[in-house]
Protein backbone atom coordinates (compact mmCIF):
# COMPACT_ATOMS: atom_id res chain seq x y z
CA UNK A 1 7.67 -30.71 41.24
CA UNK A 2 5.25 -32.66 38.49
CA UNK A 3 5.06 -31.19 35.41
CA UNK A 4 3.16 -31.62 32.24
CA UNK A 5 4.76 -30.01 29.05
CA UNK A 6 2.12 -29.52 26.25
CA UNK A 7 4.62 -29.05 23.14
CA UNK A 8 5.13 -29.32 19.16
CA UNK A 9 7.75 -28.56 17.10
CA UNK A 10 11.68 -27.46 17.78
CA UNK A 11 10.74 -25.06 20.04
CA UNK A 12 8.62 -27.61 22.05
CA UNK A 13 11.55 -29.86 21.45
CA UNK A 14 14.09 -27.91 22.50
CA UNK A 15 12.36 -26.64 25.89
CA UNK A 16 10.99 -30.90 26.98
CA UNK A 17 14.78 -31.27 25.91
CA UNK A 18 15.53 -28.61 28.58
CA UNK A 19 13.51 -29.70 31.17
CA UNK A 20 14.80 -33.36 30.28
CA UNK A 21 18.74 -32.68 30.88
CA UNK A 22 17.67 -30.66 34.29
CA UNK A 23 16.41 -34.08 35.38
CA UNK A 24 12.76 -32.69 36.29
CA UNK A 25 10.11 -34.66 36.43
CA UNK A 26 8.19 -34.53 33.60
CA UNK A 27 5.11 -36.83 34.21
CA UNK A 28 3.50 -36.50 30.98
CA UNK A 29 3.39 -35.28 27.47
CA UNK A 30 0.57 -33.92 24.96
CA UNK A 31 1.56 -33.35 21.70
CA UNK A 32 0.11 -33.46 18.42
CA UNK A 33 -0.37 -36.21 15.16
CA UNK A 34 1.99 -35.01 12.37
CA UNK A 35 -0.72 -34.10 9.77
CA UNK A 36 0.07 -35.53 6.42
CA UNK A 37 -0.45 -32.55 4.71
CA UNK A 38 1.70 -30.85 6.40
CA UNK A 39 5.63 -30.72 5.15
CA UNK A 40 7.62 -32.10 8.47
CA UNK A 41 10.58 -30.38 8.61
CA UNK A 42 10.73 -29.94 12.75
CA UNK A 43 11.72 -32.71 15.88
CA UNK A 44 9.94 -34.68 16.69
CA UNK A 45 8.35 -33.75 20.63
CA UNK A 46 6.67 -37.27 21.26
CA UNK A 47 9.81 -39.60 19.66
CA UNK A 48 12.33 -37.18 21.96
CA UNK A 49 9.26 -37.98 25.09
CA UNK A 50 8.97 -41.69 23.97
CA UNK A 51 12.89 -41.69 24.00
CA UNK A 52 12.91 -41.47 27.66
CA UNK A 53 10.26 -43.25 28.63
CA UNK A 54 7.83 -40.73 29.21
CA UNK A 55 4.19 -41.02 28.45
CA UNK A 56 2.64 -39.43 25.40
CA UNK A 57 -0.95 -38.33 24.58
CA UNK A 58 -1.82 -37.19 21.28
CA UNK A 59 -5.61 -36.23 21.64
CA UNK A 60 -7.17 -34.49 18.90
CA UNK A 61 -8.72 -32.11 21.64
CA UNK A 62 -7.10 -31.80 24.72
CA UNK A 63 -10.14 -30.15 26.39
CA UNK A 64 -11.95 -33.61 25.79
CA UNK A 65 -13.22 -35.38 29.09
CA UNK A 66 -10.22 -38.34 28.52
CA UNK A 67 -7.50 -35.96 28.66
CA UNK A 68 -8.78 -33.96 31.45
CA UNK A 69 -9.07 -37.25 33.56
CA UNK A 70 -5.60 -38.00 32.76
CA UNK A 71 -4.18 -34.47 33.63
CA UNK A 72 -6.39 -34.93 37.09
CA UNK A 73 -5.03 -37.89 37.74
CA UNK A 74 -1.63 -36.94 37.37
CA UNK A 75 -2.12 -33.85 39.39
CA UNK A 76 0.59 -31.54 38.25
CA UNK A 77 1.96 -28.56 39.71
CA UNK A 78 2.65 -26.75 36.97
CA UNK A 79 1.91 -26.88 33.25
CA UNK A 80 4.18 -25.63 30.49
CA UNK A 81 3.36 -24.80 26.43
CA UNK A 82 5.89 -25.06 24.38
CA UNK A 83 4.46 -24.31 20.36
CA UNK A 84 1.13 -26.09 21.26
CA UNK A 85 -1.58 -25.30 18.85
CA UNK A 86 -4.36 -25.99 20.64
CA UNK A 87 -6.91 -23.73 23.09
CA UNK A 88 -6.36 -24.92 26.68
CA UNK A 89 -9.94 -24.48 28.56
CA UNK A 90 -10.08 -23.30 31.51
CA UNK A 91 -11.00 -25.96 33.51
CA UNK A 92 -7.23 -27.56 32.63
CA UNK A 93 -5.84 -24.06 33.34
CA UNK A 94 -7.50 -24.28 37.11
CA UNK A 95 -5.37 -27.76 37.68
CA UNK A 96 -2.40 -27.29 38.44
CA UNK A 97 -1.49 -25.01 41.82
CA UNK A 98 0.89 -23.53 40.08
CA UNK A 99 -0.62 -22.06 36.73
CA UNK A 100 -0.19 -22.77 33.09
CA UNK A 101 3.10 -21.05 31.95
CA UNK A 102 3.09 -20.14 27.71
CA UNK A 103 6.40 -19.93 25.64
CA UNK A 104 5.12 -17.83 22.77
CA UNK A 105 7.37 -16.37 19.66
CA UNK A 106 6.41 -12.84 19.84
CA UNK A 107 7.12 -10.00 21.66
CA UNK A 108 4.09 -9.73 23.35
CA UNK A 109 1.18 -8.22 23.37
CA UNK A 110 2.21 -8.10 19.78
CA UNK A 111 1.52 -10.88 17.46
CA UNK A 112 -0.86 -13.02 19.91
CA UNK A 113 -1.99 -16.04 17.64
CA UNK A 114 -0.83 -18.01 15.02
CA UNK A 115 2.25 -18.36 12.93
CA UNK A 116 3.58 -14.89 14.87
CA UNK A 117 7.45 -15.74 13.15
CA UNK A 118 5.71 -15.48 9.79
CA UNK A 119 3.78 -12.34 10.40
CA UNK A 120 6.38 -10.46 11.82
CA UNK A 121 8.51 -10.86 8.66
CA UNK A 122 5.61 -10.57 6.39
CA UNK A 123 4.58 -7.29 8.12
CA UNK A 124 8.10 -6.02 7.75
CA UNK A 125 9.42 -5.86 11.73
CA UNK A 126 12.71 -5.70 12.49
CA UNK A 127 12.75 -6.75 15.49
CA UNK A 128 10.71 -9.37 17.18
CA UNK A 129 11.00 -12.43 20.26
CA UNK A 130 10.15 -14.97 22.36
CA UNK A 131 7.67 -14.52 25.63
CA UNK A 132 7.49 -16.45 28.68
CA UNK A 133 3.81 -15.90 30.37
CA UNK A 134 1.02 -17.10 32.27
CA UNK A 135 -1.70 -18.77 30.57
CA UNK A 136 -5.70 -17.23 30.58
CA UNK A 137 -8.57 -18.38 28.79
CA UNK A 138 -8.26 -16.09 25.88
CA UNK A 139 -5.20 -16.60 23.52
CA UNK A 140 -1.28 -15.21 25.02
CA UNK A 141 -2.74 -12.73 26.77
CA UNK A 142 -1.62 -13.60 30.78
CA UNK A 143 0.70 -11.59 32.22
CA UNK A 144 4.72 -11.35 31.25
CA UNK A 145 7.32 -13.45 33.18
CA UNK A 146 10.58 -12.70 30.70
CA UNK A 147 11.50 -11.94 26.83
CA UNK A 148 14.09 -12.15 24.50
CA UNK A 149 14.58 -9.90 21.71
CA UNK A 150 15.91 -11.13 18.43
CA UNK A 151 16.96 -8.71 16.09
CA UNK A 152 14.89 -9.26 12.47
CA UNK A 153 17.55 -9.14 9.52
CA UNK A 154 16.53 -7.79 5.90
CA UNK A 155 17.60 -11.08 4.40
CA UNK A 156 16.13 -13.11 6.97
CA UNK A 157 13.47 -15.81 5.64
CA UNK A 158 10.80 -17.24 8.53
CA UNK A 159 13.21 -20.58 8.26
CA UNK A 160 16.25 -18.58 9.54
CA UNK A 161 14.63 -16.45 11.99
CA UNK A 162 12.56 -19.25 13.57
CA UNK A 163 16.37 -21.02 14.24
CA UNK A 164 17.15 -18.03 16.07
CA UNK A 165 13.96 -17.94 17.86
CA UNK A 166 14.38 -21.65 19.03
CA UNK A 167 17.97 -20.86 20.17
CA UNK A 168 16.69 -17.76 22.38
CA UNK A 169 13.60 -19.77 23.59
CA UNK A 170 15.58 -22.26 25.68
CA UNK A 171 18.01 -19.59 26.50
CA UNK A 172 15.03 -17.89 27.97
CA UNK A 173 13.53 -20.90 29.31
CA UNK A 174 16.98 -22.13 30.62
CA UNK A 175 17.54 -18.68 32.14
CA UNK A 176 13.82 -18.27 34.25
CA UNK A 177 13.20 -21.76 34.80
CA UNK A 178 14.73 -21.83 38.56
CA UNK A 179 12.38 -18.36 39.67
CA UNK A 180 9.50 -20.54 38.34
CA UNK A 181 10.46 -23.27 40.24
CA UNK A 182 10.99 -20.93 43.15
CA UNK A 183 7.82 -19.23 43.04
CA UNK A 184 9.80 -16.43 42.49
CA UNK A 185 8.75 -15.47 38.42
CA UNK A 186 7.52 -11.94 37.96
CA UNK A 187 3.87 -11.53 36.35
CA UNK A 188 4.08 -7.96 33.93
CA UNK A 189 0.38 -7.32 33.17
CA UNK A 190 0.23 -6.90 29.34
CA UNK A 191 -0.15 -3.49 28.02
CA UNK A 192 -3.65 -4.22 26.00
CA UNK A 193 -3.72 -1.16 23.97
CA UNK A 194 -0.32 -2.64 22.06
CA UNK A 195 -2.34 -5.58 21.58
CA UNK A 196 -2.26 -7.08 18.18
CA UNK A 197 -3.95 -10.45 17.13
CA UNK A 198 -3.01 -13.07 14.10
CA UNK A 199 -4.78 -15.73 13.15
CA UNK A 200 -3.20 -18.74 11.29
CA UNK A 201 -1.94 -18.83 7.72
CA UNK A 202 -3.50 -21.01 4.46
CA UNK A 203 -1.45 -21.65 1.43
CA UNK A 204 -3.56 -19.70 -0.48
CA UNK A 205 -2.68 -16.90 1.24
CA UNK A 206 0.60 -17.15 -0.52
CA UNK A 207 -0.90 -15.39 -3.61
CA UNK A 208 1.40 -12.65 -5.15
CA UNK A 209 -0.52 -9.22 -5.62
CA UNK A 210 2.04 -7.51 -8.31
CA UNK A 211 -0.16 -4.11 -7.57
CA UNK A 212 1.58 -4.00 -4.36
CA UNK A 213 4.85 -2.27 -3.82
CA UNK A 214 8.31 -4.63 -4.54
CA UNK A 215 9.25 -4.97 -0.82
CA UNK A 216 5.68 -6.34 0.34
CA UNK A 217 6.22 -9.12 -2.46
CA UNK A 218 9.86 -9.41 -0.95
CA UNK A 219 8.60 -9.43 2.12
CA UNK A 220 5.49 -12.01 2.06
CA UNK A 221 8.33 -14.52 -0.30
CA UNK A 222 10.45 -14.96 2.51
CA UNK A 223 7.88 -15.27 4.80
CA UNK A 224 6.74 -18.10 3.51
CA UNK A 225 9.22 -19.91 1.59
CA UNK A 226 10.47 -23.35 1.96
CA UNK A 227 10.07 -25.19 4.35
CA UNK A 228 6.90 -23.34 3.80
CA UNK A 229 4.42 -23.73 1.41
CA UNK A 230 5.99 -21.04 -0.48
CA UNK A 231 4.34 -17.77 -2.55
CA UNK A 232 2.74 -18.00 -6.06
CA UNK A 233 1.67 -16.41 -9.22
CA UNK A 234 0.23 -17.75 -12.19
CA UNK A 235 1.69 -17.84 -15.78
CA UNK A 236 -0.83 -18.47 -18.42
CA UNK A 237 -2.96 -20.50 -16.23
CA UNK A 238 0.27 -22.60 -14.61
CA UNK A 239 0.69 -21.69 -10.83
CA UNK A 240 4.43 -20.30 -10.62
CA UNK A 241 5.92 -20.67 -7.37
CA UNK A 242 8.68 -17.78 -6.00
CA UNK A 243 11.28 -19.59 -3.56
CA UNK A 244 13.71 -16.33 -3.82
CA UNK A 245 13.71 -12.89 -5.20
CA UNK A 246 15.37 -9.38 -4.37
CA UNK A 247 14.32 -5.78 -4.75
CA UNK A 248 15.62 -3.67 -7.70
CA UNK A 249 15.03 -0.22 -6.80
CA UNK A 250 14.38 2.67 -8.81
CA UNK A 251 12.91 0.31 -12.01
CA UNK A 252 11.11 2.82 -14.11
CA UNK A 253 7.27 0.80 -13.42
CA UNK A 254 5.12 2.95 -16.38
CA UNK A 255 4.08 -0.88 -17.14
CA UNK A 256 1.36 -2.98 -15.86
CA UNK A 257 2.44 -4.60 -12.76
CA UNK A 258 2.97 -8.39 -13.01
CA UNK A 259 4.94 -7.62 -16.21
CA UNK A 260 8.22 -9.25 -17.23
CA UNK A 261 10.29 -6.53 -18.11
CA UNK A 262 13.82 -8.00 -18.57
CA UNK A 263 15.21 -11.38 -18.20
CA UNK A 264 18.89 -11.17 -17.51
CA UNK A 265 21.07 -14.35 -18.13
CA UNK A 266 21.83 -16.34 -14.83
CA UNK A 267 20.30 -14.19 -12.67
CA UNK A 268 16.41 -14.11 -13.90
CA UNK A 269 13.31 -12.35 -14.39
CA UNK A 270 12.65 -8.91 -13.59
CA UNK A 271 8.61 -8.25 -13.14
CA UNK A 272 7.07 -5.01 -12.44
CA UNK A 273 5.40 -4.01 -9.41
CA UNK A 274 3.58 -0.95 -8.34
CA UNK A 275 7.07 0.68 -7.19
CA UNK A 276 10.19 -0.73 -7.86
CA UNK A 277 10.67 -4.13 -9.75
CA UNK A 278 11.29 -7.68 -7.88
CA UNK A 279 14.36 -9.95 -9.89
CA UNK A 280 13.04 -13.38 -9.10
CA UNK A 281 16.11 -15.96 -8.69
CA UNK A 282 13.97 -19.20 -8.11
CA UNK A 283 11.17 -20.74 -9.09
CA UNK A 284 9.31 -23.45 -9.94
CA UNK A 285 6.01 -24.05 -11.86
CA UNK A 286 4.09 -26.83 -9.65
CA UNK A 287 4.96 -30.54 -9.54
CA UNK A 288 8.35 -29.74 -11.69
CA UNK A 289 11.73 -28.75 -10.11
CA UNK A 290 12.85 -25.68 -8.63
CA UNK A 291 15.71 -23.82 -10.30
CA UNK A 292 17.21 -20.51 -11.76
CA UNK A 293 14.00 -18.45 -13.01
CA UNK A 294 16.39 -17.47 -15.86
CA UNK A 295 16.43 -21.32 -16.90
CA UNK A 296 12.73 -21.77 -16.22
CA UNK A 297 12.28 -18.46 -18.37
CA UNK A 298 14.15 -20.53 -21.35
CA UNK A 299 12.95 -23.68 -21.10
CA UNK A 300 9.23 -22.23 -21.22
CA UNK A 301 9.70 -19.61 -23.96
CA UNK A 302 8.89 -17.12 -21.14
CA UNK A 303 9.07 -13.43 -22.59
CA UNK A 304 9.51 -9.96 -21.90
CA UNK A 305 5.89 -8.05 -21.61
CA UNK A 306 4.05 -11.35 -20.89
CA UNK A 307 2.52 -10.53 -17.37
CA UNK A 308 2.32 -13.08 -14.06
CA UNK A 309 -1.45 -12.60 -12.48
């Protein structure tokens, strides 16, 4: 069997890694340029291809006449996604005899799209996946051949549970790779009125609305905290960035939220929100050091009843 694995980051790693120690025969890899914007903090798909000896295509689009003579040419039988970010068109979809098989972190159909490990945690789930299933034109929406479940802890950051999700996504892989193989995989239509949709994340949308209750702040901080690009306010004009913070229920919040409202020594600021109050535990105003918000508080005459916007 010739396969092509279209992959990017661990959890295309881990899966080309997979398909690498079952000795199949992987005849070629697309993957994507690291962007220099981007913080790299994943494996590397193409130096794990590269490693043995496996040709690697990095096309800006895929759907792009060179790379659909190469995947011709190559004639595949099957196709597999692993954390690809790009649309596949159809006419790539109709190559291989076989189909196009999708490894998507969601339980689908919820969380089609971008950055699903984000927006589950954002959105406050507590429970969420990994998806094995055929590919179709429009965005994860082909029908089911296996999930995982992975439970979604309170402390959990996007970091953590994305670890967890790579673990369960070769698991899964590992697990329905020989029905595939077989011809023997299951297709589960999708139930489309569970359907939800996601598109990708900015770094802007990391802004920090204080009018919204304490465990949506909590929430959206450790959805996006480091590796990400992490959440923000601003402090007299100086963007303040939030790497950790907790929930402190039952905070009397008669005060306008965004307001510091105690600073307790080593352990930090306590801000208002519209219920409850958030204690943050680390921050960092931008290009300075992260640390202790209760030594960033004294170091920069922060004070109670000044207010983050």
């Amino acid at each position: 069997m010739k396969i092509i694995v279209l992959g990017y980051h661990n959890i295309g790693y881990t899966c080309l890694e997979e398909l690498i120690e079952q000795k199949e025969n992987v005849a070629a890899v697309f993957t994507h340029k690291d962007n220099p914007k981007e913080k790299i903090w994943f494996n590397s798909v193409e130096k794990l291809a590269k490693k043995h000896h496996i040709p690697v295509y990095t096309p800006e689009n895929i759907n792009d006449q060179d790379s659909l003579k190469i995947i011709k040419e190559i004639k595949p039988d099957i196709i597999f996604s692993f954390y690809y970010r790009n649309l596949i068109s159809q006419e790539i979809l109709d190559i291989p005899p076989m189909g196009c098989i999708n490894l998507h972190g969601s339980l689908l159909p919820k969380y089609r799209g971008r950055c699903p490990v984000n927006w589950v945690i954002l959105k406050g789930e507590t429970e969420t996946g990994v998806t094995l299933h055929y590919m179709e034109k429009k965005p994860d929406k082909g029908a089911i051949i296996a999930q995982k479940k992975v439970e979604i802890l309170f402390e959990d950051t996007a970091f953590t549970l994305f670890n967890r999700l790579t673990r369960n996504a070769r698991e899964l892989f590992h697990e329905t790779f020989p029905l595939i193989k077989e011809k023997k995989a299951p297709k589960i239509e999708q139930l489309q009125t569970e359907a939800s949709y996601f598109g990708g994340r900015k770094p802007e949308d990391g802004k920090i609305d204080w009018n919204q209750n304490a465990v949506d702040i909590y929430n959206l901080v450790r959805a996006i905290t480091y590796p990400y690009p992490g959440a923000f306010t601003f402090y007299k004009g100086e963007k303040l960035i939030v790497w950790n913070c907790r929930i402190i229920p039952g905070e009397n919040n008669t005060t306008v939220p965004g307001t510091i409202t105690k600073i307790i020594p080593d352990r930090g600021l306590v801000i208002a929100t519209k219920k409850n109050s958030i204690l943050l535990n680390m921050i960092q105003f931008e290009n300075t050091k992260r640390n202790k918000s209760s030594i960033i508080a004294e170091k920069n005459n922060l004070t109670i009843g000044e207010i983050l916007t």
